[in-house]
C-alpha atoms as a PDB file:
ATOM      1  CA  UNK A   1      10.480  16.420   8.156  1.00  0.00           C
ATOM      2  CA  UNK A   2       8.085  19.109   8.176  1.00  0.00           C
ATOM      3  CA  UNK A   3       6.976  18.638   4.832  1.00  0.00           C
ATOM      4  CA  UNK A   4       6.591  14.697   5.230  1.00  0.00           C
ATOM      5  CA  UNK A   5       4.284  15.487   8.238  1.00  0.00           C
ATOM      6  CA  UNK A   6       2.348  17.694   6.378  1.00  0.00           C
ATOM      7  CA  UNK A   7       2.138  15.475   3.597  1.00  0.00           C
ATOM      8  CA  UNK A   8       0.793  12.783   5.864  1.00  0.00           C
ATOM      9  CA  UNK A   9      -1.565  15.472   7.605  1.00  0.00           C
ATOM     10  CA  UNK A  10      -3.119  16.043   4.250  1.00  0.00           C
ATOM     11  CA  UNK A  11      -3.367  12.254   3.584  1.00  0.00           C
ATOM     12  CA  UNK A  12      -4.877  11.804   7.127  1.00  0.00           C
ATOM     13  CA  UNK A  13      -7.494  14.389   6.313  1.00  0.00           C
ATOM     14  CA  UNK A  14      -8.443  13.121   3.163  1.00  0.00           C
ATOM     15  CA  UNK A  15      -9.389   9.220   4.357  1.00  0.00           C
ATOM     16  CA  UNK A  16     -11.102  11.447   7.199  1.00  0.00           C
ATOM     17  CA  UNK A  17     -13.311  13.171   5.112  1.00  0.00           C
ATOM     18  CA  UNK A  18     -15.829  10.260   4.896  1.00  0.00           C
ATOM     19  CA  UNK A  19     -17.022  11.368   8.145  1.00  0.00           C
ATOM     20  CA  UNK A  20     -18.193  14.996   7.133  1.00  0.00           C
ATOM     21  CA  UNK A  21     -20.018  13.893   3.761  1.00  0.00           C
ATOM     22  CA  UNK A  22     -16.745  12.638   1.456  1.00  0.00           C
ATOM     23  CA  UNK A  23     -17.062   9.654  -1.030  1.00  0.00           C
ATOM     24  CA  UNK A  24     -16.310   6.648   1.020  1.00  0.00           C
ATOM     25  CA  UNK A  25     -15.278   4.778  -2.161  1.00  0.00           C
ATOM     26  CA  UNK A  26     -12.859   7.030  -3.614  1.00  0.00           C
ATOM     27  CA  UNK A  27     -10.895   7.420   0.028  1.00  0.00           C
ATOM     28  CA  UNK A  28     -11.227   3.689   0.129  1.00  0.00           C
ATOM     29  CA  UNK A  29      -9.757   3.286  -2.919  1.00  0.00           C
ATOM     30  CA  UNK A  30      -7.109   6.027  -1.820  1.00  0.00           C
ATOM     31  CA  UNK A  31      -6.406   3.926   1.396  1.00  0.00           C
ATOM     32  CA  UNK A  32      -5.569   0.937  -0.284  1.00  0.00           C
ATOM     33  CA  UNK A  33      -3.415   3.080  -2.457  1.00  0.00           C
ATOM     34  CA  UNK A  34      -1.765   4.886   0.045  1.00  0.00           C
ATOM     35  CA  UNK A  35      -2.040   2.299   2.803  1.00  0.00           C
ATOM     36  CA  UNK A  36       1.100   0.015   1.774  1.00  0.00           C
ATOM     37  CA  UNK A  37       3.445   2.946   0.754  1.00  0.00           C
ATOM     38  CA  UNK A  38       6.558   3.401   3.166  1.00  0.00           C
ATOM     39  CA  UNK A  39       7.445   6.303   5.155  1.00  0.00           C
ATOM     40  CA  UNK A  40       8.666   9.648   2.997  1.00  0.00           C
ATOM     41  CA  UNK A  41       6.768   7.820  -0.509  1.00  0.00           C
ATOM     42  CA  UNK A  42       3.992   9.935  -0.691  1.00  0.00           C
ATOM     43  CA  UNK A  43       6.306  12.912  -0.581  1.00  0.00           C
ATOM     44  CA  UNK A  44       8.626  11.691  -2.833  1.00  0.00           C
ATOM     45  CA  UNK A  45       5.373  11.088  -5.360  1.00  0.00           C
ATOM     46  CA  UNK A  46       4.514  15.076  -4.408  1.00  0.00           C
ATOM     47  CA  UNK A  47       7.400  16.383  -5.168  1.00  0.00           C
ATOM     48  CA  UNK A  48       7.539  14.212  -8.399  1.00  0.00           C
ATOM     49  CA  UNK A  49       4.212  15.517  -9.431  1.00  0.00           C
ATOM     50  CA  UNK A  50       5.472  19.341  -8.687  1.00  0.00           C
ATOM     51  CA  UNK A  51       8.244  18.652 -10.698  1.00  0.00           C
ATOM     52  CA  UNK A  52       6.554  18.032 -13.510  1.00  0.00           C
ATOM     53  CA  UNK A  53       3.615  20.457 -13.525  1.00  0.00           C
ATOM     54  CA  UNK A  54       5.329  24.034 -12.502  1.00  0.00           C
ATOM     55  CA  UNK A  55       2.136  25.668 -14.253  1.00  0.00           C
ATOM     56  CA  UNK A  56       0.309  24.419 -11.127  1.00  0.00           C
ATOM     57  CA  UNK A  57       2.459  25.674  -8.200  1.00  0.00           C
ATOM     58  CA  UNK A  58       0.116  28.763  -7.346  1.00  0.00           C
ATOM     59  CA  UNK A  59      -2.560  26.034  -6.284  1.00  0.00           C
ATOM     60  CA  UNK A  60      -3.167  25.353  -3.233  1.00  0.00           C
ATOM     61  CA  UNK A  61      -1.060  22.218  -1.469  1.00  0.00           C
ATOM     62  CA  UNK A  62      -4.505  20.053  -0.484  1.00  0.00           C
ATOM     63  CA  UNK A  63      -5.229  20.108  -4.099  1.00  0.00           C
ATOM     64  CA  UNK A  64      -1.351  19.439  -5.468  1.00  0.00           C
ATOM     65  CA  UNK A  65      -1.545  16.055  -3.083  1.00  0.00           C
ATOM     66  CA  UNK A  66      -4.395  15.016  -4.275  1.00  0.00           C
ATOM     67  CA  UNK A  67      -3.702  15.574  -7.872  1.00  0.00           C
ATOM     68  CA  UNK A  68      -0.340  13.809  -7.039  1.00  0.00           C
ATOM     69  CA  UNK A  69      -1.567  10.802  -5.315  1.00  0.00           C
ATOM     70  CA  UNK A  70      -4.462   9.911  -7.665  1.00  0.00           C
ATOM     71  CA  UNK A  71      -2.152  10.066 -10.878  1.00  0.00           C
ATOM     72  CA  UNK A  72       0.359   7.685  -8.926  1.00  0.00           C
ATOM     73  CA  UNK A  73      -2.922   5.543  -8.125  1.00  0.00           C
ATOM     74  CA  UNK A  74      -3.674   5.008 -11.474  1.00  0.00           C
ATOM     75  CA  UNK A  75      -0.444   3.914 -12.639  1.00  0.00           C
ATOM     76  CA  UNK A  76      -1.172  -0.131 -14.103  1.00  0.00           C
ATOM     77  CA  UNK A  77       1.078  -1.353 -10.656  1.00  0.00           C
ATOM     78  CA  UNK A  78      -0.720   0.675  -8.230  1.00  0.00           C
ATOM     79  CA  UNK A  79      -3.857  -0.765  -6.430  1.00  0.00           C
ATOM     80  CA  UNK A  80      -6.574   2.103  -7.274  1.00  0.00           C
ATOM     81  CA  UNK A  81      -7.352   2.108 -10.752  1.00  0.00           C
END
């Protein structure tokens, strides 16, 4: 649970970041993505994405969820592209 919720924190941070200077287009884009997965998804795509890229586990977390969420989001039957 306490890695879903942080998950989610990071998530809630990033569509955030419009309002301190971030691209409004790519967290739109990232909302869409994002915005019709289910409960626990997300995590399930971060842990995926750690999985399969053990070369980056010294980076830090912010960076592995994004990494992990914009690969997902560019898969041909996810919304961002």
């Amino acid at each position: 649970m306490e890695r879903l919720n942080y998950v989610e924190g990071i998530i809630d941070g990033f569509l955030y970041s419009p309002m301190f200077g971030g691209s409004e287009q790519s967290m739109h884009a990232l909302k869409i993505c994002v915005g019709g997965m289910q409960s626990g998804q997300a995590l399930a795509i971060v842990d995926q994405y750690m999985k399969g890229n053990p070369s980056q586990w010294d980076w830090q977390m912010n960076l592995l969820v994004h990494r992990a969420l914009y690969a997902a989001c560019k898969e041909p039957s996810a919304p961002l592209q």
